[in-house]
N, C-alpha and C. Protein backbone atom coordinates (compact mmCIF):
# COMPACT_ATOMS: atom_id res chain seq x y z
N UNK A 1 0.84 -1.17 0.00
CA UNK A 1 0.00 0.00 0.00
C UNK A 1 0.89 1.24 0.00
N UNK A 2 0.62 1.98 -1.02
CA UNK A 2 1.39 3.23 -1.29
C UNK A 2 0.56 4.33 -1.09
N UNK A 3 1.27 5.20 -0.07
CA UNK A 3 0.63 6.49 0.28
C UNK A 3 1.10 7.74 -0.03
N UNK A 4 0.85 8.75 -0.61
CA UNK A 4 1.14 10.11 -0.60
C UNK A 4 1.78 10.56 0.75
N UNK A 5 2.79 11.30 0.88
CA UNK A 5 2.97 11.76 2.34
C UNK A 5 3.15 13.26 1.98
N UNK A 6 3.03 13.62 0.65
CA UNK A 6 2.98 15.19 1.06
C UNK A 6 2.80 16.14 1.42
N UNK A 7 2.64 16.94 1.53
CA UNK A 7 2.16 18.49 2.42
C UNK A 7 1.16 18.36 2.44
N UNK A 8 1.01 18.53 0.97
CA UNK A 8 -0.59 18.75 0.41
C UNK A 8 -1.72 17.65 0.68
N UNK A 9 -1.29 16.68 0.64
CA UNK A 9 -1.60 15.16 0.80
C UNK A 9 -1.91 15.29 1.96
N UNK A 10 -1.17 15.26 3.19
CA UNK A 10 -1.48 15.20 4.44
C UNK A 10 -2.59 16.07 4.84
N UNK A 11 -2.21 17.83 4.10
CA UNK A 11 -3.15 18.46 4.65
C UNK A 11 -4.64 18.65 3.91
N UNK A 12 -5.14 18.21 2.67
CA UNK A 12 -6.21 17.70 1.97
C UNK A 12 -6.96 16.69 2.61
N UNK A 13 -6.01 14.98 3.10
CA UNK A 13 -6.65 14.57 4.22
C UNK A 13 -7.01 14.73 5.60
N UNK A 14 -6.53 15.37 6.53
CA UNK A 14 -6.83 15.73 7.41
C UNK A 14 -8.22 16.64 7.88
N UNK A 15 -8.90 16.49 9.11
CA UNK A 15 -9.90 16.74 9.26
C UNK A 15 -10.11 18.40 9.14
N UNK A 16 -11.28 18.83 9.02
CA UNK A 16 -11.14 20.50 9.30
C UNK A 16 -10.47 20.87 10.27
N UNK A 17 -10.63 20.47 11.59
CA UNK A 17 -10.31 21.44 12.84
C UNK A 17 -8.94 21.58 12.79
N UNK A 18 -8.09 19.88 11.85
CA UNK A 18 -6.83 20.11 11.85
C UNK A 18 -6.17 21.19 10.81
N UNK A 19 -6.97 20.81 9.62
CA UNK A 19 -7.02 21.89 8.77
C UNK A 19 -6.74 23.58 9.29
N UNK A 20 -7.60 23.76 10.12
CA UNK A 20 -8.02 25.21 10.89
C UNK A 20 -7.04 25.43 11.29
N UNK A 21 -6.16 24.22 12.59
CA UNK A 21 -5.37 24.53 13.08
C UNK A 21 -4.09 24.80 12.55
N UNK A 22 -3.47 24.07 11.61
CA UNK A 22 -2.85 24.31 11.00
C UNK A 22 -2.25 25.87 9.61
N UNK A 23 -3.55 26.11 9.17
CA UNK A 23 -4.20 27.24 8.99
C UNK A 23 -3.72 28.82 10.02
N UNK A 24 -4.11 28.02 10.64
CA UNK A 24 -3.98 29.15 12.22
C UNK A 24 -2.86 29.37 12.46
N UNK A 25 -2.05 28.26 12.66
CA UNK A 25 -0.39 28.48 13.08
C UNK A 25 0.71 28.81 11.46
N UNK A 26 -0.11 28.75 10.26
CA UNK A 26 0.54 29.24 9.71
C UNK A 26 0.73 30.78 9.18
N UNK A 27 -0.41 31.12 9.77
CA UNK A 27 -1.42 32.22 9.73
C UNK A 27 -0.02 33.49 10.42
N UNK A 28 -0.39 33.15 11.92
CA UNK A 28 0.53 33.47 12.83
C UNK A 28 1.83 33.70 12.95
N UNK A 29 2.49 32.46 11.90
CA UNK A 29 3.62 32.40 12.05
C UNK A 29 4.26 33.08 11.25
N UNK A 30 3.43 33.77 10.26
CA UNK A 30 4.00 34.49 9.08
C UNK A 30 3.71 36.06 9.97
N UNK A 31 2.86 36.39 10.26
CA UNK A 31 2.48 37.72 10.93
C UNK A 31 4.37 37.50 12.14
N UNK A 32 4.18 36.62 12.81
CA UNK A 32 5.41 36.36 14.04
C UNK A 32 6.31 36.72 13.12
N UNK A 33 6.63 36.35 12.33
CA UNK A 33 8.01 36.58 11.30
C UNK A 33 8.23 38.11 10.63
N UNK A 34 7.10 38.41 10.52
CA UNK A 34 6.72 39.78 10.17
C UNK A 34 7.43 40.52 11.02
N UNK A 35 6.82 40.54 12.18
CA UNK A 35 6.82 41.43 13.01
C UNK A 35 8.55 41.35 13.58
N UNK A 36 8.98 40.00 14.10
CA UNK A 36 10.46 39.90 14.22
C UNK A 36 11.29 40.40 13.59
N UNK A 37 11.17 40.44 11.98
CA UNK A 37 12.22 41.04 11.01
C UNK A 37 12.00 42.61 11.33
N UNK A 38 10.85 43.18 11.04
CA UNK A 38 10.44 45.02 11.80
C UNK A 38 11.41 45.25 12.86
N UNK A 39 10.85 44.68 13.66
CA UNK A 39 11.48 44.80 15.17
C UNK A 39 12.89 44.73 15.38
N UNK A 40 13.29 43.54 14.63
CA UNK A 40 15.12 43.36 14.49
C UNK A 40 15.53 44.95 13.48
N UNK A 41 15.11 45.29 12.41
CA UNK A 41 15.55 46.71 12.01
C UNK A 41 15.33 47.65 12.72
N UNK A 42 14.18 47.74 13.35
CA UNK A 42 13.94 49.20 14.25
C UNK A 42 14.99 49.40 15.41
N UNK A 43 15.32 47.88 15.86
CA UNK A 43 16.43 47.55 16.88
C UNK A 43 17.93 48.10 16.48
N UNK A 44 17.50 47.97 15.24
CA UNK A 44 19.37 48.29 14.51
C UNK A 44 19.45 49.70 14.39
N UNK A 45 18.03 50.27 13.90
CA UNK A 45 18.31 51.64 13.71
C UNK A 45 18.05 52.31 15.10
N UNK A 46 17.93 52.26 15.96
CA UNK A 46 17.61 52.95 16.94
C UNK A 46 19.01 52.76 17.30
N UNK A 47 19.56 51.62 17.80
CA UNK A 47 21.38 51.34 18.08
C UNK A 47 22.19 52.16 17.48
N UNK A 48 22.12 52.51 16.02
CA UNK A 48 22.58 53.47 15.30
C UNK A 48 22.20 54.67 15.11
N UNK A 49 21.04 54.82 15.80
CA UNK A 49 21.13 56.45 15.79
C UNK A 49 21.46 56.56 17.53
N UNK A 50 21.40 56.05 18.36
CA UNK A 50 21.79 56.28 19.86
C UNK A 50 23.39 56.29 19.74
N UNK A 51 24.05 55.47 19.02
CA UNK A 51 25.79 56.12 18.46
C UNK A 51 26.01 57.13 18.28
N UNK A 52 25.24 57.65 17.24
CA UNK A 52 25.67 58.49 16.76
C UNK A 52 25.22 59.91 17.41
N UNK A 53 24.34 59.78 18.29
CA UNK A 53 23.82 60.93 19.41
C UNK A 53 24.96 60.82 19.81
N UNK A 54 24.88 59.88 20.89
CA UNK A 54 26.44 59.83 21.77
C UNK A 54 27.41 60.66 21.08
N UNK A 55 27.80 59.80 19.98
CA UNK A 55 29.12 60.86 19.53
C UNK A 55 28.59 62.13 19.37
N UNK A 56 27.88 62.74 19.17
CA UNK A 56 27.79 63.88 19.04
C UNK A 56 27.47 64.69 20.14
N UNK A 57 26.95 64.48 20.83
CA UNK A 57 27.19 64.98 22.53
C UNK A 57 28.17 64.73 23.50
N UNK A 58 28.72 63.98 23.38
CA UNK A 58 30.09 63.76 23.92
C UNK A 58 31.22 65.08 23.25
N UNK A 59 30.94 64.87 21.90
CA UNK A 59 32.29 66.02 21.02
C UNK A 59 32.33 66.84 22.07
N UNK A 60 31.51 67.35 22.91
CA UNK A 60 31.80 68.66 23.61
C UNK A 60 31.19 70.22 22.77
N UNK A 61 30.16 69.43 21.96
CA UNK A 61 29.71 70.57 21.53
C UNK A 61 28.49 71.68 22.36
N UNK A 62 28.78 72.78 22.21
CA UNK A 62 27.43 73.25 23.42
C UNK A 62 26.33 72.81 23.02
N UNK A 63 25.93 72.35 24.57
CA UNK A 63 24.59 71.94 24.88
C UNK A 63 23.21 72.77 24.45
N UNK A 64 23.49 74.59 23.89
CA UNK A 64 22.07 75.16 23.58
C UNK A 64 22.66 74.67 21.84
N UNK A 65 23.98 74.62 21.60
CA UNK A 65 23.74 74.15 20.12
C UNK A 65 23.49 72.79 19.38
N UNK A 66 23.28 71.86 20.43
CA UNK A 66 22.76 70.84 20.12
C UNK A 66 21.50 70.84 19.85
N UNK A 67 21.15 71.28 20.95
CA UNK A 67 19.41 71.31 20.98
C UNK A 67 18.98 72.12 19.62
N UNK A 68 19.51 73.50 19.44
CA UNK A 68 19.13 74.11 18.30
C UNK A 68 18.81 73.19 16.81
N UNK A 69 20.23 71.65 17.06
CA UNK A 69 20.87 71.15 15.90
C UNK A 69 19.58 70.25 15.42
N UNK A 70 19.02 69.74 17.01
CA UNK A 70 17.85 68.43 16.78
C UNK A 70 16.64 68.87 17.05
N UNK A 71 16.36 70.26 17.58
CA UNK A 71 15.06 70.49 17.76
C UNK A 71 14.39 71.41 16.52
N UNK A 72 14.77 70.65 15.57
CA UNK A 72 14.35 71.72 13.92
C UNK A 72 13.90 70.20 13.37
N UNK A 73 14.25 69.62 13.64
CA UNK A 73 13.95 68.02 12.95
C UNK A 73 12.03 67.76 14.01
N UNK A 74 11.70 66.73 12.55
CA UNK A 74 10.21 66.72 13.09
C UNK A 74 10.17 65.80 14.20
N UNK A 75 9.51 65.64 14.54
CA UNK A 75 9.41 64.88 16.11
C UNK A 75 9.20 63.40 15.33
N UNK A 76 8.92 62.59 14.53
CA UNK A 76 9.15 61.17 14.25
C UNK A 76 10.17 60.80 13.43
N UNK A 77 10.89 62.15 13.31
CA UNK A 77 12.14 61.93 12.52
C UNK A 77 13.43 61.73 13.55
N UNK A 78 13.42 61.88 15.37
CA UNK A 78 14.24 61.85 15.83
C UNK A 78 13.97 60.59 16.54
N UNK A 79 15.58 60.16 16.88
CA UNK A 79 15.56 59.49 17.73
C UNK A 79 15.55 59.10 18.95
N UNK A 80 15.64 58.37 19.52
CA UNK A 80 15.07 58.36 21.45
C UNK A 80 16.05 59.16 21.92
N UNK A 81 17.17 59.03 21.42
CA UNK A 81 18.20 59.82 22.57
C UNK A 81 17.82 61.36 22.19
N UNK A 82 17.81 61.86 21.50
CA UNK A 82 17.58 63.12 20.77
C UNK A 82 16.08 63.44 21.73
N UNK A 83 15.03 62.94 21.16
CA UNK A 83 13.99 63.01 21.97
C UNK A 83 13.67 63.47 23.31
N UNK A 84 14.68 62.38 23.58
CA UNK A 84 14.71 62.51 25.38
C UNK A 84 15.61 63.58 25.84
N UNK A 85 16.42 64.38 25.07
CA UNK A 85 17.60 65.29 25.32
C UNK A 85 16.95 66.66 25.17
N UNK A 86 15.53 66.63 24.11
CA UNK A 86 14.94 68.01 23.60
C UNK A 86 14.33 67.88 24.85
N UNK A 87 13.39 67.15 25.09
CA UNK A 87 12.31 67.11 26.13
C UNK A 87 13.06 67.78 27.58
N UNK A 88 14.46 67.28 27.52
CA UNK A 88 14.93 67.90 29.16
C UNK A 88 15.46 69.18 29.07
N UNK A 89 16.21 69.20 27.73
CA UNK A 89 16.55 70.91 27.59
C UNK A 89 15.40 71.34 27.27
N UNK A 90 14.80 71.31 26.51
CA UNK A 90 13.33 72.44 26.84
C UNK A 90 12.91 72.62 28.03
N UNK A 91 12.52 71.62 28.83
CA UNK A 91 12.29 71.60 30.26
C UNK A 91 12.53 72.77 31.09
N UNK A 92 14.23 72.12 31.37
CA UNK A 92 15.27 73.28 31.77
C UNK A 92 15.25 74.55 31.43
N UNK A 93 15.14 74.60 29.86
CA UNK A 93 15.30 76.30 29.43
C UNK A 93 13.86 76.70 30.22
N UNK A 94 12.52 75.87 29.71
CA UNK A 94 11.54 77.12 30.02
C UNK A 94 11.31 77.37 31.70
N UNK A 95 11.62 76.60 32.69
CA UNK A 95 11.82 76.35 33.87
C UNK A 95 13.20 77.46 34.28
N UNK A 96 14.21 77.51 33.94
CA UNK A 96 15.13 78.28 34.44
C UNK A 96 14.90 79.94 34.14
N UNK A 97 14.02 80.09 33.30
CA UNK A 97 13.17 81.56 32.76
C UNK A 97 12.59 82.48 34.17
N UNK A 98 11.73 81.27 34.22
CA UNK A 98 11.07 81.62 35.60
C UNK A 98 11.98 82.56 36.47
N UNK A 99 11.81 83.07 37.42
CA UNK A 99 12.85 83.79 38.16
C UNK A 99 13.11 83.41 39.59
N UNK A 100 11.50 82.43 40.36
CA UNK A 100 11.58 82.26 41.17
C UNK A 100 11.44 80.70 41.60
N UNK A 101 12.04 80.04 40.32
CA UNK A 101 12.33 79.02 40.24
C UNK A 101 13.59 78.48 41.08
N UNK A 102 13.94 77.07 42.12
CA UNK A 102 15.04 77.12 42.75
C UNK A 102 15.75 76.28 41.74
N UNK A 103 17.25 76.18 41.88
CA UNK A 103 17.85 75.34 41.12
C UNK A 103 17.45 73.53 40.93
N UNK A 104 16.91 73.06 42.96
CA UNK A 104 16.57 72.12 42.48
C UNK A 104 15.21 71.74 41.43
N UNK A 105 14.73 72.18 41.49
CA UNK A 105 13.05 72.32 40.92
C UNK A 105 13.78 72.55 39.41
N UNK A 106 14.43 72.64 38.82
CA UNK A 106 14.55 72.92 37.03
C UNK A 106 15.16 71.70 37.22
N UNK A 107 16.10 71.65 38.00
CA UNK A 107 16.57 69.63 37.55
C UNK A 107 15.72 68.93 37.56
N UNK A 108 14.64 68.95 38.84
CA UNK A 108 13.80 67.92 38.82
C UNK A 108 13.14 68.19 37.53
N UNK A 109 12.36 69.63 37.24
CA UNK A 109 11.55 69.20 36.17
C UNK A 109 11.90 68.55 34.89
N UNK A 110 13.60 68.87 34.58
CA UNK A 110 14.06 68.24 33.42
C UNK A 110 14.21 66.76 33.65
N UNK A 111 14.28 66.40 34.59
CA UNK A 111 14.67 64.81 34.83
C UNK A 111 13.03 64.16 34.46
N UNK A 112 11.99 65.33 35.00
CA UNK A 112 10.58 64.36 34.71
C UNK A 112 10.49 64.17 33.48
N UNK A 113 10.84 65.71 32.46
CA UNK A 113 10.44 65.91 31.39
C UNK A 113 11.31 64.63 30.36
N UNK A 114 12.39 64.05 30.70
CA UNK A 114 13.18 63.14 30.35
C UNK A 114 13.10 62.12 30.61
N UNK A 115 11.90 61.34 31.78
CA UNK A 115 11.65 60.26 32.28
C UNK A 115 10.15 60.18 30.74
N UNK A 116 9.41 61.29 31.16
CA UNK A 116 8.18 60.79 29.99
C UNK A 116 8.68 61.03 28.91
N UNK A 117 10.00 61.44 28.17
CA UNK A 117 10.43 61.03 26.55
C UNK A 117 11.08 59.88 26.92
N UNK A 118 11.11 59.36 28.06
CA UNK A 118 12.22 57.98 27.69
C UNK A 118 11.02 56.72 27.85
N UNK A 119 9.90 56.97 28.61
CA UNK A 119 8.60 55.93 28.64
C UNK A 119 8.56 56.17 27.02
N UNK A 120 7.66 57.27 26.63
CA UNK A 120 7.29 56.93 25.52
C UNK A 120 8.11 56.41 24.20
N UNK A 121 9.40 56.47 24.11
CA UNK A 121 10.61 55.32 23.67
C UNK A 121 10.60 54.22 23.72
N UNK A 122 10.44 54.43 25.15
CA UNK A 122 10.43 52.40 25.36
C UNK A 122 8.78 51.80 25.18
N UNK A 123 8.11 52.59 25.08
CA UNK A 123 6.66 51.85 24.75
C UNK A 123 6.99 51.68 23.25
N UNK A 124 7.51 52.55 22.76
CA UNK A 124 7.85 52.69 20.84
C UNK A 124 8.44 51.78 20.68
N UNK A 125 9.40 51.14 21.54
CA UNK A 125 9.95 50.18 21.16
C UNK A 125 9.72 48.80 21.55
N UNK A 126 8.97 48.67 22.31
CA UNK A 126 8.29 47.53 22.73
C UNK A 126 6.91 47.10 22.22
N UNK A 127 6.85 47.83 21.03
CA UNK A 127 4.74 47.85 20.47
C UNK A 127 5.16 46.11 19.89
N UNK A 128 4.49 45.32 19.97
CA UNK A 128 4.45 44.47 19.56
C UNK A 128 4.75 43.10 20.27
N UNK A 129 5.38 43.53 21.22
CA UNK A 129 6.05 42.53 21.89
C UNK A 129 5.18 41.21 22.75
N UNK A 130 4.51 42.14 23.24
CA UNK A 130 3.43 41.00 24.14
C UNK A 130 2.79 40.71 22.96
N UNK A 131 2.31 40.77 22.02
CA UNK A 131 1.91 39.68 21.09
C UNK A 131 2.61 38.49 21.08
N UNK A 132 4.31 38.64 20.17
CA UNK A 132 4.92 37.85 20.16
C UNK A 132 4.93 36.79 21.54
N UNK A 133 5.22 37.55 22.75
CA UNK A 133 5.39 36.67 23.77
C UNK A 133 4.07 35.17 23.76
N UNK A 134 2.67 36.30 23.35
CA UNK A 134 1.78 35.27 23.54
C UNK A 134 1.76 34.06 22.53
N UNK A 135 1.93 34.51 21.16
CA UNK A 135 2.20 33.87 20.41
C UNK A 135 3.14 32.54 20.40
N UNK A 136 4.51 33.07 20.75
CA UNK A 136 5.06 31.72 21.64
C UNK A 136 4.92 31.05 22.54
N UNK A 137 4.20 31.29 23.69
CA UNK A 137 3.69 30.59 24.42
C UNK A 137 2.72 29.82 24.42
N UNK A 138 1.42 29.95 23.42
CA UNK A 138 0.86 29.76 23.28
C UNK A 138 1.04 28.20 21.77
N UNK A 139 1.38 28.79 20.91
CA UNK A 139 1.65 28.02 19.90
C UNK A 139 2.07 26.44 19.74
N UNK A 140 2.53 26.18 20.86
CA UNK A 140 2.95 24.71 21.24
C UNK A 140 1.48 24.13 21.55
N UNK A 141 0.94 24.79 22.34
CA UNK A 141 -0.19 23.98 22.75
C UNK A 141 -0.95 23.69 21.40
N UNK A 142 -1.65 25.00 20.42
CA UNK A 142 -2.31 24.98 19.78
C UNK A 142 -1.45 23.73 19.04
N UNK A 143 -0.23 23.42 18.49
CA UNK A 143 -0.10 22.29 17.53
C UNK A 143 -0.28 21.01 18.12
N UNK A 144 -0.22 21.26 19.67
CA UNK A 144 -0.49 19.84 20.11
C UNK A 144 -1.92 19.56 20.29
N UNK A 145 -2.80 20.73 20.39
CA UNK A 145 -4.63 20.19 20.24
C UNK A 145 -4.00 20.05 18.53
N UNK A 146 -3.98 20.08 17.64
CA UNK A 146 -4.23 20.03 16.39
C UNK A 146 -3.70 18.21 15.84
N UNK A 147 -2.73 18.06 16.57
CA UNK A 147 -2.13 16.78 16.65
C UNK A 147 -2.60 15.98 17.63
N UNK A 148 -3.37 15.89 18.65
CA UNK A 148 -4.27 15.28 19.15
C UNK A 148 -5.47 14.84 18.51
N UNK A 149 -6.03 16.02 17.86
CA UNK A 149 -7.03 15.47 17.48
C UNK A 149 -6.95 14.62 16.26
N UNK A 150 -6.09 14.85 15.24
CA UNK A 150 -5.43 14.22 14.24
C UNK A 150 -5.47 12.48 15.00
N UNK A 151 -4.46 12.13 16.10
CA UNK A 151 -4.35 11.00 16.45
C UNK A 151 -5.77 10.30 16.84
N UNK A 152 -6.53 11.10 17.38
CA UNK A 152 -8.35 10.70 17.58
C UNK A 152 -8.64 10.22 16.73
N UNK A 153 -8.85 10.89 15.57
CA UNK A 153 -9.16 10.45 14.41
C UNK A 153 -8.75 9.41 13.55
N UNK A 154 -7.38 9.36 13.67
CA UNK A 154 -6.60 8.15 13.56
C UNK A 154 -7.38 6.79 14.17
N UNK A 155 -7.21 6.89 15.03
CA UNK A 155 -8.11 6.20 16.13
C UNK A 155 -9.03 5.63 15.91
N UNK A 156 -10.18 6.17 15.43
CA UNK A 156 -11.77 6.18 15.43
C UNK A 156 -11.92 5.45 13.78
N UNK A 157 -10.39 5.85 12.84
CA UNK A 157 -10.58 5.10 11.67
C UNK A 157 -9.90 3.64 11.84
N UNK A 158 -9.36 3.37 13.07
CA UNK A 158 -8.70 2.00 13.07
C UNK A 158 -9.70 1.55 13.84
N UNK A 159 -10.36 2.18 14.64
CA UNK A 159 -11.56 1.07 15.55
C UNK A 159 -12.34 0.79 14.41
N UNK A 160 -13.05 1.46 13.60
CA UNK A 160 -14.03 0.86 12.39
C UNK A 160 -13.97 0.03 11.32
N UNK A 161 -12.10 -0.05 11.61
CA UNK A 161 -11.80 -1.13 10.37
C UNK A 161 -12.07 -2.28 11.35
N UNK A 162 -12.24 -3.50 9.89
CA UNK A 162 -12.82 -4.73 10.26
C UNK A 162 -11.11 -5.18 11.02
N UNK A 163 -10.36 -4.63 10.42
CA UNK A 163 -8.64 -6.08 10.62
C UNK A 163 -7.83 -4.73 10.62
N UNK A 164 -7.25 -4.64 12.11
CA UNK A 164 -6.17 -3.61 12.17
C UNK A 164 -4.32 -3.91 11.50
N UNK A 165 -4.05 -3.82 10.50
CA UNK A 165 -2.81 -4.37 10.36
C UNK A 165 -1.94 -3.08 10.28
N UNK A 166 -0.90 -3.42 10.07
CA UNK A 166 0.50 -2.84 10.43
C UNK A 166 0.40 -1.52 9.56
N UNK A 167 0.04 -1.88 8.35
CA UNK A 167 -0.27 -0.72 7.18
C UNK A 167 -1.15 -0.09 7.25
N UNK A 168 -2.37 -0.38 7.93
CA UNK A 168 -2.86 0.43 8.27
C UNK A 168 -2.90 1.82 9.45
N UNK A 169 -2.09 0.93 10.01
CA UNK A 169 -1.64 2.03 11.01
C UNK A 169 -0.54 3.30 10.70
């Protein structure tokens, strides 16, 4: 007895739900792949533009001419470090204006103003993630209901045969 074992073969015979399931995890796994390759570039470019901040704040160049350098650029055109550097020098500048502002109170406010550009960074850079997590966690199980029920079925076609033999199994 000669059987097809191909892809197609297997998955033409197989029941719907396995069908579905299968379906499902391939469904997924292409969106998972999607999203990993995004995520691995956004990872690279963010690494490379946080270099290249660094170097450029480090040079020792003044601090109001930095800000001048990155705060002309549109706000989704910069990067986190940049971001988070406008957000605290602005802070600072419009806080140190004041007159009866104390010195600690402009640090603090720049440190807040630099804590919420560095959340909203790391939420930017984390969009997606708890998907993935669920996705992997999850995904084992779903192929093992899909392969369970497959073996049921298996099952339910060897109890109805009259003579269980080897080939048939």
């Amino acid at each position: 007895m000669v059987t097809d074992q191909s892809f197609i073969s297997l998955f033409t015979n197989a029941s719907l739900v396995v069908q579905l399931v299968m379906l499902l995890l391939v469904g997924v796994s292409i969106v998972s792949w999607t999203l990993i390759i995004q995520r691995g570039q956004l990872f690279k470019q963010a690494t490379v533009a946080i270099n290249a901040f660094e170097s450029t704040f480090w040079s020792g160049i003044e601090l109001s001419k930095l800000y001048h350098k990155f705060s002309g650029e549109p706000a989704d055109k910069m990067n986190g470090s940049e971001s988070i550097f406008i957000a605290g020098f602005r802070e600072f500048v419009r806080l140190r204006k004041q007159p009866s502002t104390q010195a600690g109170a402009v640090v603090e406010g720049a440190q807040r103003a630099m804590r919420v550009a560095m959340a909203r960074e790391i939420e930017r850079l984390e969009n997606h993630l708890p998907f993935l997590a669920t996705v992997g966690s999850v995904s084992p199980y779903v192929g093992l209901f899909g392969t369970v029920w497959g073996i049921m079925n298996a099952f339910r076609g060897l109890g109805a045969a009259q003579q269980a033999t080897l080939a048939m199994v």
